[in-house]
Protein backbone atom coordinates (compact mmCIF):
# COMPACT_ATOMS: atom_id res chain seq x y z
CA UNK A 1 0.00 0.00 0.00
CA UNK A 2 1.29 3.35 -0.62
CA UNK A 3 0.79 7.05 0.65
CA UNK A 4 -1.17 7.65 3.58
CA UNK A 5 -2.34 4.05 5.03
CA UNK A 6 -5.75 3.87 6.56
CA UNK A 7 -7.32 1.59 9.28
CA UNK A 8 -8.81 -0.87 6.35
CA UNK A 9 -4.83 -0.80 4.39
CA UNK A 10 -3.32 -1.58 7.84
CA UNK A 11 -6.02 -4.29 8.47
CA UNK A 12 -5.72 -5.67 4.32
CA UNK A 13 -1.44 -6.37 5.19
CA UNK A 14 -2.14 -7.62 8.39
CA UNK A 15 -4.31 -10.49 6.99
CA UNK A 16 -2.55 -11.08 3.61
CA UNK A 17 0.88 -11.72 5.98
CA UNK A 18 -1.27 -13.92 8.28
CA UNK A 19 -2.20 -15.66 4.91
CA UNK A 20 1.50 -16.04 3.70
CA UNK A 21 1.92 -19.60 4.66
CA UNK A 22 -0.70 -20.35 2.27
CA UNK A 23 0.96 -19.42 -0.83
CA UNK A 24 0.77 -16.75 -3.07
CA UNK A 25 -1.36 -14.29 -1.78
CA UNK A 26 -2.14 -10.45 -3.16
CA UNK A 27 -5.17 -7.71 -3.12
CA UNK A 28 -6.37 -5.66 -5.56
CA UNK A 29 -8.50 -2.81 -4.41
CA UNK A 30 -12.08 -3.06 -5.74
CA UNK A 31 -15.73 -1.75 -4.83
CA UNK A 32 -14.44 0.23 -1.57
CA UNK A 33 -12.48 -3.09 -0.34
CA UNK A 34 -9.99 -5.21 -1.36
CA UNK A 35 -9.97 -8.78 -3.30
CA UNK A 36 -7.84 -11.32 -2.52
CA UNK A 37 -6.38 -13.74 -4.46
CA UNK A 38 -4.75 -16.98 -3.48
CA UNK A 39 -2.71 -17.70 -6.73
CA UNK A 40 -4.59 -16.78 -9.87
CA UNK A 41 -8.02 -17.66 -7.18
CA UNK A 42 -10.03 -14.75 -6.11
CA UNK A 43 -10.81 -16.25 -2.63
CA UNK A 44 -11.75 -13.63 -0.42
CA UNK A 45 -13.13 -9.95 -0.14
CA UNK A 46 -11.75 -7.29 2.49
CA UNK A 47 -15.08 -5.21 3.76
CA UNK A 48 -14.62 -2.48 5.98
CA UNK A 49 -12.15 -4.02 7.87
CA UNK A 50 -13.74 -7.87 7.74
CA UNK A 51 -12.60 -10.77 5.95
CA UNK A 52 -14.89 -12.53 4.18
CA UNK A 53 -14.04 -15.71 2.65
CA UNK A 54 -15.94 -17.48 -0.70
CA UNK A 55 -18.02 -20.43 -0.59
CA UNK A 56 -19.94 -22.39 -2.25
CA UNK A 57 -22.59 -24.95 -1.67
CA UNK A 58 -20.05 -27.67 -0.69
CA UNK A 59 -18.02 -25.44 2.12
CA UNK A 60 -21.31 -22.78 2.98
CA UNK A 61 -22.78 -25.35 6.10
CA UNK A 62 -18.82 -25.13 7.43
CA UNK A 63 -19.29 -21.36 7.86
CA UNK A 64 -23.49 -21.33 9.28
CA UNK A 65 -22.70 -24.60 11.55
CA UNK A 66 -20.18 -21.72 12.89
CA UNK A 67 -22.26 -18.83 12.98
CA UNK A 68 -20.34 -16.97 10.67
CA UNK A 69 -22.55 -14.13 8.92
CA UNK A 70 -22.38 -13.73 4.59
CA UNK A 71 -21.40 -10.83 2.93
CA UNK A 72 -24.95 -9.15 1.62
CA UNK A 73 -24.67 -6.45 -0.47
CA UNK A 74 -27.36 -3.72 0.01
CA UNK A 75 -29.21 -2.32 -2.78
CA UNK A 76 -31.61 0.31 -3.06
CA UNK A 77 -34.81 -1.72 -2.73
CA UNK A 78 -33.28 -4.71 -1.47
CA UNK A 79 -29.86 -6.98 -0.06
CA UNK A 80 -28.11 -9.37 -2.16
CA UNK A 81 -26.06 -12.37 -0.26
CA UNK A 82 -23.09 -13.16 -1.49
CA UNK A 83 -21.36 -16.24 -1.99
CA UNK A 84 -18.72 -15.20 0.81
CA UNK A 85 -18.90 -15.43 4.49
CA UNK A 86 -17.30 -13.66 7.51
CA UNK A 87 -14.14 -15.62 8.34
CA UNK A 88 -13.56 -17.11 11.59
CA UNK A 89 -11.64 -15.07 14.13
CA UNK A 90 -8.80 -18.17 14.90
CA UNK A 91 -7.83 -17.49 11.14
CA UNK A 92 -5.75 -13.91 12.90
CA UNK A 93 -3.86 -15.85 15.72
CA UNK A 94 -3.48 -19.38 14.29
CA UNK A 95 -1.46 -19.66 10.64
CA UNK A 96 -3.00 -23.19 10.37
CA UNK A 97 -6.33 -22.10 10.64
CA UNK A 98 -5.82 -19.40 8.42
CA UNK A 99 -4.51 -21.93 5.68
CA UNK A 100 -7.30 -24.46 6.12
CA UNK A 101 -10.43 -22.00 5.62
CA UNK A 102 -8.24 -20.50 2.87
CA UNK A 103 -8.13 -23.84 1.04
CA UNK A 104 -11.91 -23.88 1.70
CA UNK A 105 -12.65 -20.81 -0.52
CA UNK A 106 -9.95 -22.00 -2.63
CA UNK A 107 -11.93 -24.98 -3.72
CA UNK A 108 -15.09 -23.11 -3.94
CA UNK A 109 -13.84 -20.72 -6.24
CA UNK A 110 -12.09 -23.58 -8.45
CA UNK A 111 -15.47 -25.29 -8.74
CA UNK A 112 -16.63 -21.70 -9.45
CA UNK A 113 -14.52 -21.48 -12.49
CA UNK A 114 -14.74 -25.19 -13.52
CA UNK A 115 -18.83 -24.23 -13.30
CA UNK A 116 -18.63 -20.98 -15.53
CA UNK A 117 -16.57 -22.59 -18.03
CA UNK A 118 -18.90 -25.85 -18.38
CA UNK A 119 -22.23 -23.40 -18.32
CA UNK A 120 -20.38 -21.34 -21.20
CA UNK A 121 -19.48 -24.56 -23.14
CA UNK A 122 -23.17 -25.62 -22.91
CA UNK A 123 -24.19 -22.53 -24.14
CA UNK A 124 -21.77 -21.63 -27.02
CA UNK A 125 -22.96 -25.68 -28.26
CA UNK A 126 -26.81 -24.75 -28.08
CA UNK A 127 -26.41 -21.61 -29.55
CA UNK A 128 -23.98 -22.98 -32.54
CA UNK A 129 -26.82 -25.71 -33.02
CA UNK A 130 -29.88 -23.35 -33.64
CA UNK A 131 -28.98 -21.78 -36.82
């Protein structure tokens, strides 16, 4: 981070060197937060000083048997969940921790890709067979 650092840039290097142990780890500023990626992964989401992790519907019952609350996204009319939830607070004393729920919303965001790319297959087929 460069310049002046706020609370949420001191909180985003805090967590990405707690996440270190993991692998490759960077954030890229987006929406008023951060994303993080784990390798070429996006994984996680940096939210007003929160860490929310990605899930899917595989690793999601992980995070609500804990109590963890999702990301929702508030609209005008109406809030959006998100397909990332609030990581557990071990994750910032214990390394190990960290690296396990990371691998969890590693795997849900490789499915996530593996899914895209099979629903845009399907879809480039059906439309090449209606002409």
């Amino acid at each position: 981070m460069t310049g002046r650092t706020s609370k949420q840039d001191e909180f985003v290097e805090f967590v990405l060197e707690q996440m270190a142990s993991a692998g490759q780890v960077r954030a890229r500023r987006m929406f008023g937060g951060y994303g993080i990626y784990l390798a070429e992964h996006f994984v996680a989401i940096i939210l007003n000083e929160k860490l929310f992790l990605k899930t899917d519907d595989s690793t999601q019952p992980e995070f609500e048997a804990r109590g963890l609350n999702p990301l929702v996204f508030r609209m005008k009319t109406k809030q959006i969940p998100a397909r990332y939830f609030e990581a557990p607070p071990e994750v910032f004393d214990d390394p190990e921790e960290m690296t396990r729920w990371l691998q969890l919303a590693q795997t849900a965001a490789v499915r996530a890709k593996q899914d895209r790319k099979v629903r845009r297959a399907v879809e480039a087929r059906s439309r090449g067979h209606k002409s």
